[in-house]
PDB file of N, CA and C in Angstrom:
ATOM      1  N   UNK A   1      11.284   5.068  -7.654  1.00  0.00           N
ATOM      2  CA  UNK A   1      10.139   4.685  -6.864  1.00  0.00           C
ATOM      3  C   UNK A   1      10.625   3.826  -5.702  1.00  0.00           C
ATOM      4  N   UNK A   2      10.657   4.153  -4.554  1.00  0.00           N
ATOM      5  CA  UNK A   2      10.470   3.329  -3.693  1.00  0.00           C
ATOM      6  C   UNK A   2       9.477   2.997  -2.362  1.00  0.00           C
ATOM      7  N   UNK A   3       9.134   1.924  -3.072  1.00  0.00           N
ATOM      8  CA  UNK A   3       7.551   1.379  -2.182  1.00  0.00           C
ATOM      9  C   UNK A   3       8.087   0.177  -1.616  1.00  0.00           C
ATOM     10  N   UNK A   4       7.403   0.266   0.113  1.00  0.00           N
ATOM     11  CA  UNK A   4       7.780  -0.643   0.345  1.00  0.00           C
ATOM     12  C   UNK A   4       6.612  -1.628   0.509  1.00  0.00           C
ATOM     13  N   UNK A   5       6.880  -3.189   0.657  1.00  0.00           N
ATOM     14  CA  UNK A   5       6.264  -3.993   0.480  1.00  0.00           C
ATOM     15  C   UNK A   5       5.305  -4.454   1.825  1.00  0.00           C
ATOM     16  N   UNK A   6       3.919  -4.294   2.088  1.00  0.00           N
ATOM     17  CA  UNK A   6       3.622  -4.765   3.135  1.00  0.00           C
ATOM     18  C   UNK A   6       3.567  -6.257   3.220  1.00  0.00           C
ATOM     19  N   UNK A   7       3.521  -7.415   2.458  1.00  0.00           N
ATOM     20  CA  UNK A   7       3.180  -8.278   2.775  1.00  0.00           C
ATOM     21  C   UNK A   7       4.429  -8.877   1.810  1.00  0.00           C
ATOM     22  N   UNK A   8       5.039 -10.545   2.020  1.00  0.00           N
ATOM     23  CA  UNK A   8       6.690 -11.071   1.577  1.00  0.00           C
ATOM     24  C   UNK A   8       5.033 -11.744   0.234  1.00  0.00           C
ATOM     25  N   UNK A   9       6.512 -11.572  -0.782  1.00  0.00           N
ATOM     26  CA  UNK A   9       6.123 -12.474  -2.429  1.00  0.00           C
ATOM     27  C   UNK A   9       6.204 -13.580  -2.494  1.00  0.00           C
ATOM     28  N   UNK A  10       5.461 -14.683  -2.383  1.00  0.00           N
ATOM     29  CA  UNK A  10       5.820 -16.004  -3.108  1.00  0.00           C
ATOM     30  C   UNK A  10       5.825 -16.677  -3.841  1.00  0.00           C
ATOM     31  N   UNK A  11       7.022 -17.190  -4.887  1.00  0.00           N
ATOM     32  CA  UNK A  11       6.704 -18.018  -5.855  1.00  0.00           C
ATOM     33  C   UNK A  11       5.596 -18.963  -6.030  1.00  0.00           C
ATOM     34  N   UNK A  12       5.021 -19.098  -7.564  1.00  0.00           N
ATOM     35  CA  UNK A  12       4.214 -19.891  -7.476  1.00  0.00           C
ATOM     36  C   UNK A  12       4.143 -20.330  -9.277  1.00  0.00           C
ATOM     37  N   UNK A  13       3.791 -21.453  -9.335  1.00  0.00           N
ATOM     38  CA  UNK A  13       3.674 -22.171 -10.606  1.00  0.00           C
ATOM     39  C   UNK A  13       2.334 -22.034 -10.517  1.00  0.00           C
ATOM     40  N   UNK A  14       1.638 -21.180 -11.595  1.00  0.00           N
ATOM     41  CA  UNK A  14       0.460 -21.130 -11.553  1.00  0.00           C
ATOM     42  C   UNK A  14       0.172 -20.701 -13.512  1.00  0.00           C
ATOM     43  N   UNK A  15      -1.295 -20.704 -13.374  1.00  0.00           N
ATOM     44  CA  UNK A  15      -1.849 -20.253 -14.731  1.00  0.00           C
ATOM     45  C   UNK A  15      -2.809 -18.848 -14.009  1.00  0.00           C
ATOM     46  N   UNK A  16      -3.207 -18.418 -14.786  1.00  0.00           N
ATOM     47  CA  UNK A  16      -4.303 -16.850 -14.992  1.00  0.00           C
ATOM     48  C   UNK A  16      -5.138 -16.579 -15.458  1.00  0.00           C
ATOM     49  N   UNK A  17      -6.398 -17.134 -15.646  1.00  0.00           N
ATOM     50  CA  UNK A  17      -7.142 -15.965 -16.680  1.00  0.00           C
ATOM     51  C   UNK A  17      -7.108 -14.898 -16.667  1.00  0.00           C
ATOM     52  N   UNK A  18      -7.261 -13.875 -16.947  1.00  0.00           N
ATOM     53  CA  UNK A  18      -7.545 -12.171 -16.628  1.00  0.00           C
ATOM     54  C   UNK A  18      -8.764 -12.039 -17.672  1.00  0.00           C
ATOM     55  N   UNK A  19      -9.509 -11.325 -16.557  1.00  0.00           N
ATOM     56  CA  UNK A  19     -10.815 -10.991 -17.513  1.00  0.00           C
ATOM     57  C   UNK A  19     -11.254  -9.440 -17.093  1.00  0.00           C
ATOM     58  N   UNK A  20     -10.763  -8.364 -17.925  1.00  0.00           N
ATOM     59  CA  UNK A  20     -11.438  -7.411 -18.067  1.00  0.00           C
ATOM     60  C   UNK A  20     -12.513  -6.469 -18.089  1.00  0.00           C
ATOM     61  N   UNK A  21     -12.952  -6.025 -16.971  1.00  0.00           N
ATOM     62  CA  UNK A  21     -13.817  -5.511 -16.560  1.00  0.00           C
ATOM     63  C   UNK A  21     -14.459  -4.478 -18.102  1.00  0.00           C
ATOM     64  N   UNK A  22     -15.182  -4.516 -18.334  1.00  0.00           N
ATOM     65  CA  UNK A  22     -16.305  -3.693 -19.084  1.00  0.00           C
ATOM     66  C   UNK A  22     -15.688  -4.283 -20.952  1.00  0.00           C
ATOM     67  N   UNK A  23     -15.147  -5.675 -20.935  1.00  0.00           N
ATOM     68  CA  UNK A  23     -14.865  -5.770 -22.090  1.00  0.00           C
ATOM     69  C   UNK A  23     -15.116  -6.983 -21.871  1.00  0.00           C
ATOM     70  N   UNK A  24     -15.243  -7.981 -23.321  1.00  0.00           N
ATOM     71  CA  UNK A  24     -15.306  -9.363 -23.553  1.00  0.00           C
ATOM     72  C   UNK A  24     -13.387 -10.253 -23.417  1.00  0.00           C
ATOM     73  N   UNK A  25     -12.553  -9.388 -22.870  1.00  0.00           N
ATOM     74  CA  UNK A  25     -11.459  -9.635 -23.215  1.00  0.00           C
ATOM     75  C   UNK A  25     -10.877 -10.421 -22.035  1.00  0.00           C
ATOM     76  N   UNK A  26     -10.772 -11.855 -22.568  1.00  0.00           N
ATOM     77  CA  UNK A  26      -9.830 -12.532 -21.409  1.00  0.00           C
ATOM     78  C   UNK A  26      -8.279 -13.023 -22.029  1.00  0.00           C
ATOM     79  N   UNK A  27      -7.462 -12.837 -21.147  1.00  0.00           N
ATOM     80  CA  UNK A  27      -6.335 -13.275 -21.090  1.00  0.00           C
ATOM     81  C   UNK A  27      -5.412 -14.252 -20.436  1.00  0.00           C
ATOM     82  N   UNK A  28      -4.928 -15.189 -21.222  1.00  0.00           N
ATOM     83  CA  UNK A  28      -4.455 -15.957 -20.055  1.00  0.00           C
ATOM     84  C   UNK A  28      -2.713 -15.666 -19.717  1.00  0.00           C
ATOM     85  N   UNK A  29      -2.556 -15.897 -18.726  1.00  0.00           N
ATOM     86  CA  UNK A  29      -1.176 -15.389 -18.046  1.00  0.00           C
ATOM     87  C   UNK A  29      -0.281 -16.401 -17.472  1.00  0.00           C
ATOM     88  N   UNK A  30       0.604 -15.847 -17.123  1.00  0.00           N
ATOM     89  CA  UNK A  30       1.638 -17.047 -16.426  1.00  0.00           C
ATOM     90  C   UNK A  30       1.895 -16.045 -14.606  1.00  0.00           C
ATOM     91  N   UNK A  31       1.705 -16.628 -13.786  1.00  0.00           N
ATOM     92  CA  UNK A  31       2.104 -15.867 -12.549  1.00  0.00           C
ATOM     93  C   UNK A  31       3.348 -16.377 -12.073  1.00  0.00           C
ATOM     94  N   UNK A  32       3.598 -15.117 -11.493  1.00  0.00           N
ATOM     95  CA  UNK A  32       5.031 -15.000 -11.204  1.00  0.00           C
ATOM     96  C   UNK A  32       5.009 -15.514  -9.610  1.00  0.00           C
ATOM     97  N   UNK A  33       4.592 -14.420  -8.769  1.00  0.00           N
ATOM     98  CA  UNK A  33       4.694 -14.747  -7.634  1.00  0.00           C
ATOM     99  C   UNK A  33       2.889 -14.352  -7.505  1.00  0.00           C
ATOM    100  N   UNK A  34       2.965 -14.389  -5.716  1.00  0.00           N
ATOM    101  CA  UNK A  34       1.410 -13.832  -5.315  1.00  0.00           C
ATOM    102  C   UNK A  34       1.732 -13.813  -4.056  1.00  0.00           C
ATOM    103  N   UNK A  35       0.710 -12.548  -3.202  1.00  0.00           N
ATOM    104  CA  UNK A  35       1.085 -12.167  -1.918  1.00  0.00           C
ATOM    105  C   UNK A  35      -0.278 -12.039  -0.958  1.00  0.00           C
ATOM    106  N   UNK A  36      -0.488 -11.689  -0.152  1.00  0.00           N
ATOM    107  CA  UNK A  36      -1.604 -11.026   0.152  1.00  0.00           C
ATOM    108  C   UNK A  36      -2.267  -9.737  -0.485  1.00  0.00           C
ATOM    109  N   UNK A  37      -1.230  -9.070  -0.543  1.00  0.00           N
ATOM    110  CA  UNK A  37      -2.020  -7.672  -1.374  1.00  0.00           C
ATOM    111  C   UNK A  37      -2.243  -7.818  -3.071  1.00  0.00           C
ATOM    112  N   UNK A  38      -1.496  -8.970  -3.413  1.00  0.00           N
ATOM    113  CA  UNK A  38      -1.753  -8.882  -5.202  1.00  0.00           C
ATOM    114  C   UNK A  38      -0.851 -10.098  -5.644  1.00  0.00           C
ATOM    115  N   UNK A  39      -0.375 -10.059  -7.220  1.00  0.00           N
ATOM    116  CA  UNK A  39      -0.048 -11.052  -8.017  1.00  0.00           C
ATOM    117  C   UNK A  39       0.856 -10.365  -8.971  1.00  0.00           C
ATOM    118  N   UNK A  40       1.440 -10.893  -9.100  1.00  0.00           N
ATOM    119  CA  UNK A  40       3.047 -10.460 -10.694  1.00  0.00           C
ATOM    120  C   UNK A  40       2.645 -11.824 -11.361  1.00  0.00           C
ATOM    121  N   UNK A  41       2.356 -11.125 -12.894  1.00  0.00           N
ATOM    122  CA  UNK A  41       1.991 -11.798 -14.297  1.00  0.00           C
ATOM    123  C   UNK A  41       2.949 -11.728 -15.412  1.00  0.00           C
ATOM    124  N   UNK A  42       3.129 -12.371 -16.093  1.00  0.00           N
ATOM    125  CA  UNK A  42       3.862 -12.461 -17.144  1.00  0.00           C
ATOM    126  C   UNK A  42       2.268 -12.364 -18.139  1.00  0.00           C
ATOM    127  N   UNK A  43       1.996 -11.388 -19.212  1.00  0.00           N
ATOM    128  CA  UNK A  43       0.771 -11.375 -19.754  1.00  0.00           C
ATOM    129  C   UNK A  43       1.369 -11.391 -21.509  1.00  0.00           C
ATOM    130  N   UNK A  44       0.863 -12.250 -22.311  1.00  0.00           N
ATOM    131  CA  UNK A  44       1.325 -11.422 -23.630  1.00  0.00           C
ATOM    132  C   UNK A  44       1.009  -9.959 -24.163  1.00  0.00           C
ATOM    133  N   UNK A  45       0.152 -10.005 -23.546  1.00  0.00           N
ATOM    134  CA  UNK A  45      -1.054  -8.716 -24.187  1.00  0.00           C
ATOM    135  C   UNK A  45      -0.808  -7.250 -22.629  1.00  0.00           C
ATOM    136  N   UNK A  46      -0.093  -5.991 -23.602  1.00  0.00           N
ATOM    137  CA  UNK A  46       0.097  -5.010 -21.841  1.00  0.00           C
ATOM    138  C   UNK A  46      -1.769  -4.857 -21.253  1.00  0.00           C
ATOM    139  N   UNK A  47      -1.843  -4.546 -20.267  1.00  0.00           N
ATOM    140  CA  UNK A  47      -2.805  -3.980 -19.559  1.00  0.00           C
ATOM    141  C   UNK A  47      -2.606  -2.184 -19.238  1.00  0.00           C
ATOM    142  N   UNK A  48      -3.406  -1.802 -19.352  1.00  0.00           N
ATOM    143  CA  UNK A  48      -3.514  -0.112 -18.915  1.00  0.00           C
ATOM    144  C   UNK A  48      -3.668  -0.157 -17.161  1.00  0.00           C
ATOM    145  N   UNK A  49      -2.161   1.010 -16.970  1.00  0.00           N
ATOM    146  CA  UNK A  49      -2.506   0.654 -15.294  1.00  0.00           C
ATOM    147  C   UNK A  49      -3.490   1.289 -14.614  1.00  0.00           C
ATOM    148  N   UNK A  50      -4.671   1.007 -13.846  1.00  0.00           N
ATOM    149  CA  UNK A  50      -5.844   1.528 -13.487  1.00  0.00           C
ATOM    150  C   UNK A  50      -7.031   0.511 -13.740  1.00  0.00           C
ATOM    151  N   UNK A  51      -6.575  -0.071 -14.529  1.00  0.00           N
ATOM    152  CA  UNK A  51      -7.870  -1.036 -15.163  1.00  0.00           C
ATOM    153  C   UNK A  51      -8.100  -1.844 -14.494  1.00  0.00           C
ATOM    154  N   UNK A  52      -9.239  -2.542 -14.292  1.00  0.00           N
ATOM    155  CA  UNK A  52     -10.352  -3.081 -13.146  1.00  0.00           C
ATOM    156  C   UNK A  52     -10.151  -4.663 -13.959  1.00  0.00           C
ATOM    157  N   UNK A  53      -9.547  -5.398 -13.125  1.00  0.00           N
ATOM    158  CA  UNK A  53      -9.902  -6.839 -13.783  1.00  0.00           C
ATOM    159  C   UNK A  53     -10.425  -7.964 -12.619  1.00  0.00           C
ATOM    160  N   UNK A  54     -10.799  -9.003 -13.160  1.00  0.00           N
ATOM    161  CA  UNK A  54     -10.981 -10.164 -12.211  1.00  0.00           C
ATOM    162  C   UNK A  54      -9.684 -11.088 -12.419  1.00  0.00           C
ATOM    163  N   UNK A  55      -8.896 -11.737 -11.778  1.00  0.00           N
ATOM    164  CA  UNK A  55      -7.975 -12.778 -11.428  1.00  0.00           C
ATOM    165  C   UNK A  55      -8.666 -13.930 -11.162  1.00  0.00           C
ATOM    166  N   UNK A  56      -8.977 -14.986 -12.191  1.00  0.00           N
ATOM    167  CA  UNK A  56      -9.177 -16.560 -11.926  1.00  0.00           C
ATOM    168  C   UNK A  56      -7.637 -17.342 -12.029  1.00  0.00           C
ATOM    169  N   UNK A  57      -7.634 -17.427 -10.485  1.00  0.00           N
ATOM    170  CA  UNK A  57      -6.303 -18.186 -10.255  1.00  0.00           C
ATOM    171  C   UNK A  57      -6.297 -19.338  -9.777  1.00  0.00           C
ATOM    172  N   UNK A  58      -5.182 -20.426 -10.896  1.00  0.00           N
ATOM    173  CA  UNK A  58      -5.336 -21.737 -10.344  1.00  0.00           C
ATOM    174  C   UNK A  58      -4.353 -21.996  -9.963  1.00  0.00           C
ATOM    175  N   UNK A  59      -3.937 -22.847  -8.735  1.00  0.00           N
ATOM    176  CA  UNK A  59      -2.865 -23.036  -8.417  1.00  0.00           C
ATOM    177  C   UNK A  59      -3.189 -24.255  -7.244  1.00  0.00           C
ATOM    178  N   UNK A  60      -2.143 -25.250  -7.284  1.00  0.00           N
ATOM    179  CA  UNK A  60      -1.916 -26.525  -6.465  1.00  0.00           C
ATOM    180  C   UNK A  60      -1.799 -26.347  -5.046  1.00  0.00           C
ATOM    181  N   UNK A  61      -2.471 -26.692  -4.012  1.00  0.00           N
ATOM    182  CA  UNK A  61      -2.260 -26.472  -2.161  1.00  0.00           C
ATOM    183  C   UNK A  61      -2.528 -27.757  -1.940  1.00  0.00           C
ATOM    184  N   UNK A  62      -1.543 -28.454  -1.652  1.00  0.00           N
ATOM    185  CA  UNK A  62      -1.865 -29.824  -0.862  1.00  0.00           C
ATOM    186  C   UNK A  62      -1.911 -31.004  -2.007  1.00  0.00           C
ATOM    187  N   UNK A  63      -1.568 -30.829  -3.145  1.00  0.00           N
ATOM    188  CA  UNK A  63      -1.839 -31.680  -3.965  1.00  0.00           C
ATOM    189  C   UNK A  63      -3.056 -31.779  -4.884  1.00  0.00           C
ATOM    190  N   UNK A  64      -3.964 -30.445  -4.486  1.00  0.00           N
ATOM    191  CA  UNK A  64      -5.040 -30.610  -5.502  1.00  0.00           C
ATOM    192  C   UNK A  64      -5.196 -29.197  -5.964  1.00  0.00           C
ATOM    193  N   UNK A  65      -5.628 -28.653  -7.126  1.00  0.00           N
ATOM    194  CA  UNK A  65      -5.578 -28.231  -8.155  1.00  0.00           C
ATOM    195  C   UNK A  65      -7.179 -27.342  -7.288  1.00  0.00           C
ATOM    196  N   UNK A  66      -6.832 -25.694  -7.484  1.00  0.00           N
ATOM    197  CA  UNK A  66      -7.977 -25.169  -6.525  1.00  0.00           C
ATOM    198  C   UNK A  66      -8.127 -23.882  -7.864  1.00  0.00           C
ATOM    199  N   UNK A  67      -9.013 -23.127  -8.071  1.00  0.00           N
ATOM    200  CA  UNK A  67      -9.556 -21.916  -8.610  1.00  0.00           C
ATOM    201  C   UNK A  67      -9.881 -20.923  -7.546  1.00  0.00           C
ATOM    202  N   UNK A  68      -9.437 -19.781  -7.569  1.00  0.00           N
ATOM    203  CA  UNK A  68     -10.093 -18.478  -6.762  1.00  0.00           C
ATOM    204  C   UNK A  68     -10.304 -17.472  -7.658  1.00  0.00           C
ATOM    205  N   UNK A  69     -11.396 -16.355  -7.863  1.00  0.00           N
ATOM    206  CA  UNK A  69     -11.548 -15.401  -8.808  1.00  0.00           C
ATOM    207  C   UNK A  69     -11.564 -14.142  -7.550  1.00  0.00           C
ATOM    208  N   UNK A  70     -10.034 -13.117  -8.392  1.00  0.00           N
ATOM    209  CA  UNK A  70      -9.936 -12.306  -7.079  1.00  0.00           C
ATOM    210  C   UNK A  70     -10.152 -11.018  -8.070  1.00  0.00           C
ATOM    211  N   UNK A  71     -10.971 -10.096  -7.622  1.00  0.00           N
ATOM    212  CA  UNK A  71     -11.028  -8.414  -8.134  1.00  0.00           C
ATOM    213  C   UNK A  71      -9.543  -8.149  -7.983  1.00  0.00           C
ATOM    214  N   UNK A  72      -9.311  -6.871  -8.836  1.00  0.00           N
ATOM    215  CA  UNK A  72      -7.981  -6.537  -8.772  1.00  0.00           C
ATOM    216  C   UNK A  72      -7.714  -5.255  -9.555  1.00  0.00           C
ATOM    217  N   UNK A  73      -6.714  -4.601  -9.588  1.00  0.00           N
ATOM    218  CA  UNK A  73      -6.589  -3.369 -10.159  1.00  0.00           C
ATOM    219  C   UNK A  73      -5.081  -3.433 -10.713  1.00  0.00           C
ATOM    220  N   UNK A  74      -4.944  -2.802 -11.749  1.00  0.00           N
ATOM    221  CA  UNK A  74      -3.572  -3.197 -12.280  1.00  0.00           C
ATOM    222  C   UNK A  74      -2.772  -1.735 -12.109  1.00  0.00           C
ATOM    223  N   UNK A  75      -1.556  -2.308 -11.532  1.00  0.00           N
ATOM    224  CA  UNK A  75      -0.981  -1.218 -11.023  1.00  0.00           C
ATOM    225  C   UNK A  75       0.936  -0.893 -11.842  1.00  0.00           C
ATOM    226  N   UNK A  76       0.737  -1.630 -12.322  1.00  0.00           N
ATOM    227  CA  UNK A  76       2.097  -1.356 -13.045  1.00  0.00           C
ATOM    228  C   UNK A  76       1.822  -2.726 -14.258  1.00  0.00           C
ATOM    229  N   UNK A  77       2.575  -2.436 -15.448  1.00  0.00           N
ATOM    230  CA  UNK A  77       2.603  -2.665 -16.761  1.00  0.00           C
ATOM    231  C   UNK A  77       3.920  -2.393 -17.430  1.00  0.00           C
ATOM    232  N   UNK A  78       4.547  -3.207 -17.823  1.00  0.00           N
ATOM    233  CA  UNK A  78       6.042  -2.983 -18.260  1.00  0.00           C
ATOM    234  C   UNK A  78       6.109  -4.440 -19.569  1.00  0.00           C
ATOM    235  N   UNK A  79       6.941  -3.446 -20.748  1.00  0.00           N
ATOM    236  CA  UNK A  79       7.365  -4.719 -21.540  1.00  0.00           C
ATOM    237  C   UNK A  79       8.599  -5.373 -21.157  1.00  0.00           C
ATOM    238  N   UNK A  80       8.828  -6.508 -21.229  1.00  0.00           N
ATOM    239  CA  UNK A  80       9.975  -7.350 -20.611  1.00  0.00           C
ATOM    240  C   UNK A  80       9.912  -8.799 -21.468  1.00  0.00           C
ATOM    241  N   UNK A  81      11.348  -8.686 -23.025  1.00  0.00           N
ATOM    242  CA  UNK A  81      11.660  -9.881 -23.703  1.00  0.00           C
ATOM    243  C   UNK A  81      10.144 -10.616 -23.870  1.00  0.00           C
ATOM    244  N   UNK A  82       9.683  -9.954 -24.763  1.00  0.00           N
ATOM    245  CA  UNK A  82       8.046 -10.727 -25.901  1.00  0.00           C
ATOM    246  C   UNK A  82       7.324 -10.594 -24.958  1.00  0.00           C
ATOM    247  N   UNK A  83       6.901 -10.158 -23.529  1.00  0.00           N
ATOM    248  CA  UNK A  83       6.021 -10.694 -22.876  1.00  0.00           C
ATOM    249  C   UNK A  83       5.545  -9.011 -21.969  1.00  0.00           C
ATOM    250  N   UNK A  84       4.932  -8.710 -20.909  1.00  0.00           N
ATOM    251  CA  UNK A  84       4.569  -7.822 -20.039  1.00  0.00           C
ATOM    252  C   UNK A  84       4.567  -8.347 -18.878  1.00  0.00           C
ATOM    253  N   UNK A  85       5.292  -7.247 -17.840  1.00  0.00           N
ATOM    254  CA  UNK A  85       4.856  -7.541 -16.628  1.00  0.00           C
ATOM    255  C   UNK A  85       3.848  -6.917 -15.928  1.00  0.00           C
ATOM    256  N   UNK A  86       3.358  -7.534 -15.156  1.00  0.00           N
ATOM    257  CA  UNK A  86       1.862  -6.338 -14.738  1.00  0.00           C
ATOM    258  C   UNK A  86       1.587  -7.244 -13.133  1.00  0.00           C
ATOM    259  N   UNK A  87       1.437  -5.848 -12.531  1.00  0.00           N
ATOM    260  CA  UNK A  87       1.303  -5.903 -10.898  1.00  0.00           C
ATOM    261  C   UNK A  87      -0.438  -5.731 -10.613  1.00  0.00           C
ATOM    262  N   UNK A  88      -1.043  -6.630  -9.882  1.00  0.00           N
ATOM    263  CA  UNK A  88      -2.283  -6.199  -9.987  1.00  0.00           C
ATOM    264  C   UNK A  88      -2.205  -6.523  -8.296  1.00  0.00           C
ATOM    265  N   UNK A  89      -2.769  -5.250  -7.990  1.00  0.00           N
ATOM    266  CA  UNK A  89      -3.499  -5.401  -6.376  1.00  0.00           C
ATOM    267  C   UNK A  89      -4.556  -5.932  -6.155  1.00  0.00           C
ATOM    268  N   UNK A  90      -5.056  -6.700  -5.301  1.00  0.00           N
ATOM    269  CA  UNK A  90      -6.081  -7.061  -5.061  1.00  0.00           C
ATOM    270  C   UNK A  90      -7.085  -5.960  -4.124  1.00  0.00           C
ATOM    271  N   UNK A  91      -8.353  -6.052  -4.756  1.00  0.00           N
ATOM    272  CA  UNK A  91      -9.282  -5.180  -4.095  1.00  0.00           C
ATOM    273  C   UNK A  91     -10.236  -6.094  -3.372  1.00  0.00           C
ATOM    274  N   UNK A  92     -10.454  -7.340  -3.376  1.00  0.00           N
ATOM    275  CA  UNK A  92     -11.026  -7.885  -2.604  1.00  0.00           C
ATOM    276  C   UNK A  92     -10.798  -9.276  -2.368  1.00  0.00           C
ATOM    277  N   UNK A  93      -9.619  -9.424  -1.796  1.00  0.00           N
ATOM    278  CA  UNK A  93      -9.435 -11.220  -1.159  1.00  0.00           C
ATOM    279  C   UNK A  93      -9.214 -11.147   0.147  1.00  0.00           C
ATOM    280  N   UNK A  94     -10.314 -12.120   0.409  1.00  0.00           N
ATOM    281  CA  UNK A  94     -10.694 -12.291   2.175  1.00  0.00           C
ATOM    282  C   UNK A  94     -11.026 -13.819   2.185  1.00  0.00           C
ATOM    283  N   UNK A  95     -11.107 -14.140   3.611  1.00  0.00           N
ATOM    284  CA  UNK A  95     -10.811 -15.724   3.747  1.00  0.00           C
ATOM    285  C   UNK A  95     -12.428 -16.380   3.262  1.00  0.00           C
ATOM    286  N   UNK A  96     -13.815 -15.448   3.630  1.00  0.00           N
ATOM    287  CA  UNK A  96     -14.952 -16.003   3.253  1.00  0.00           C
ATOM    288  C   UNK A  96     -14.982 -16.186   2.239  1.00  0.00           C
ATOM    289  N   UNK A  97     -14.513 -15.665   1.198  1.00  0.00           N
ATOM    290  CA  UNK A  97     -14.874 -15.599  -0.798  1.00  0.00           C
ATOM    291  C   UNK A  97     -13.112 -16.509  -0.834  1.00  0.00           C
ATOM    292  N   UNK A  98     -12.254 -16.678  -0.598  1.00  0.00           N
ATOM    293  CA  UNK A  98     -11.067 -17.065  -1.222  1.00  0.00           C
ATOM    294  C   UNK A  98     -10.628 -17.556  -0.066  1.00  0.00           C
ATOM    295  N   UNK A  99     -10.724 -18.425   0.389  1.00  0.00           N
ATOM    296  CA  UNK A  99     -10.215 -19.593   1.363  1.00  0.00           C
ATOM    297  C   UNK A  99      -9.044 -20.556   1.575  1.00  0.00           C
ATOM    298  N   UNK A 100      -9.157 -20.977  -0.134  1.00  0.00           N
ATOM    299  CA  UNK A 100      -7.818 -21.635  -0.266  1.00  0.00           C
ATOM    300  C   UNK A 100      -6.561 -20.843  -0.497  1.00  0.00           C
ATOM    301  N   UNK A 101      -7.186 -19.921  -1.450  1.00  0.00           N
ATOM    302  CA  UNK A 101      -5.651 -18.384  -1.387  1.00  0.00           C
ATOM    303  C   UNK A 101      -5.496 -17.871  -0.528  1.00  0.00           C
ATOM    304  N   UNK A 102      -5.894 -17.580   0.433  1.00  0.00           N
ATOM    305  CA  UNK A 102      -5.899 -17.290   2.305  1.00  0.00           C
ATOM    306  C   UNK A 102      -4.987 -18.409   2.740  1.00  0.00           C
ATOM    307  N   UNK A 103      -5.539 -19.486   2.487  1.00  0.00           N
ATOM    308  CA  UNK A 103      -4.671 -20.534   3.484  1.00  0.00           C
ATOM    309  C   UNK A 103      -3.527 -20.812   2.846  1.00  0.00           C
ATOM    310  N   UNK A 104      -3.500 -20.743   1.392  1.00  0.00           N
ATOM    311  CA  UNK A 104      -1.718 -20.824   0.940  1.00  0.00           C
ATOM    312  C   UNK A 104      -0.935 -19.807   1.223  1.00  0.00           C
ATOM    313  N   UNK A 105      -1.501 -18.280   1.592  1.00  0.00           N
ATOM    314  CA  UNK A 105      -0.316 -17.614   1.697  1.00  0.00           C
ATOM    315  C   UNK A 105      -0.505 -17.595   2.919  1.00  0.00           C
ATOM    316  N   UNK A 106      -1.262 -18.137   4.104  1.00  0.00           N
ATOM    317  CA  UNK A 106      -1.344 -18.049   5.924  1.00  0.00           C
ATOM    318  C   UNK A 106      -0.166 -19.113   5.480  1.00  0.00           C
ATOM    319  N   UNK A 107      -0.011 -19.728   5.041  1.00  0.00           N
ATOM    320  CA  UNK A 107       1.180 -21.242   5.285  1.00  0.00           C
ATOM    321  C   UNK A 107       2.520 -20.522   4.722  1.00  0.00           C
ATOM    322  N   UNK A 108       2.354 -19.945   3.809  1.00  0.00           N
ATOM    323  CA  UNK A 108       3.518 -19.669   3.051  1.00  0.00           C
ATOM    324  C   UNK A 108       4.553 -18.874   4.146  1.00  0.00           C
ATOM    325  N   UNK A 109       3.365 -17.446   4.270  1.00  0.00           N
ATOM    326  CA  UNK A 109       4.009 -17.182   5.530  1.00  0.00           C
ATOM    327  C   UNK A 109       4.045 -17.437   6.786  1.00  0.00           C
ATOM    328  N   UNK A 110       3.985 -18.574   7.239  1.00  0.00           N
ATOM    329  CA  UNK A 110       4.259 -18.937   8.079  1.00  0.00           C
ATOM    330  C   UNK A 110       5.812 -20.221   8.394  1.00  0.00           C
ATOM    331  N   UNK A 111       5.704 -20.814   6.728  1.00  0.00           N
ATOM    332  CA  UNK A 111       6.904 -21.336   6.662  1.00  0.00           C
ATOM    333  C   UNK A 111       8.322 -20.314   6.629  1.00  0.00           C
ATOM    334  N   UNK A 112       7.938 -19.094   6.315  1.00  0.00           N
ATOM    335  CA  UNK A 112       8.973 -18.169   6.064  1.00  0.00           C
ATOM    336  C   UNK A 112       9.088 -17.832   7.400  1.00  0.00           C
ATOM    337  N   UNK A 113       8.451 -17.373   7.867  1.00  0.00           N
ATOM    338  CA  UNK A 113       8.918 -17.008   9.632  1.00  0.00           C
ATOM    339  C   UNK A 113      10.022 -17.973  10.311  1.00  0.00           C
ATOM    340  N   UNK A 114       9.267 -19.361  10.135  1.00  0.00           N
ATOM    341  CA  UNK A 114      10.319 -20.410  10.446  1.00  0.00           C
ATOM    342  C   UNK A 114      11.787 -20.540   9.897  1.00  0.00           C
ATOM    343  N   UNK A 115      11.856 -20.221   8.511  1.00  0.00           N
ATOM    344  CA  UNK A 115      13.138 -19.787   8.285  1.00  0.00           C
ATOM    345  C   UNK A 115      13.890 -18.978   8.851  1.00  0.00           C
ATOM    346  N   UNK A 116      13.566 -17.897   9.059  1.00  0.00           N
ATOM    347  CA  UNK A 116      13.946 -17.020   9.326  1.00  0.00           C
ATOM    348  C   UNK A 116      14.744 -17.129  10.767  1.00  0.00           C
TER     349      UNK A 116
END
């Protein structure tokens, strides 16, 4: 497979819920990175790729502790040492509904440019 990436990955120390569209089933996760187009999870539990979930993501910008709940679609699912990896695209994050996840990855990439 080779896909290329439209938008750069960035690490992030974060937590996950995952909550499953047409089931009572939430999961909590460990995230790997997160981009504009989606998120890499470390999940205990695999996901079926296709499946419709919501992403409640918490993660630190500026020193305070923020929540965004992003739609998403899971696009790859792999076991990896006790745990799963799972790629979920986002189907709907925009700056009106998710503001602070907008502005961490407008910064993120923008510190990366500067590297560069």
């Amino acid at each position: 497979m080779n896909e290329r990436r439209q938008h750069e990955r960035f690490s992030i120390t974060s937590l996950a819920d995952l909550e499953v569209h047409g089931t009572d089933e939430r999961i909590e996760a460990y995230v790997m990175n997160v981009s504009r187009n989606g998120v890499g999870l470390y999940s205990p539990r695999p996901l079926e790729v296709g499946q419709e979930i919501n992403v409640h993501l918490t993660f630190n910008h500026h020193g305070e502790l923020h929540t965004e709940s992003v739609g998403g679609t899971v696009i790859r699912c792999n076991p990896h040492v006790g745990v799963h990896l799972i790629g979920v695209r986002f189907t709907g994050l925009n700056e009106g509904e998710h503001g602070e996840l907008v502005n961490f990855i407008n910064e993120r990439e923008r510190q990366l440019a500067v590297q560069q």
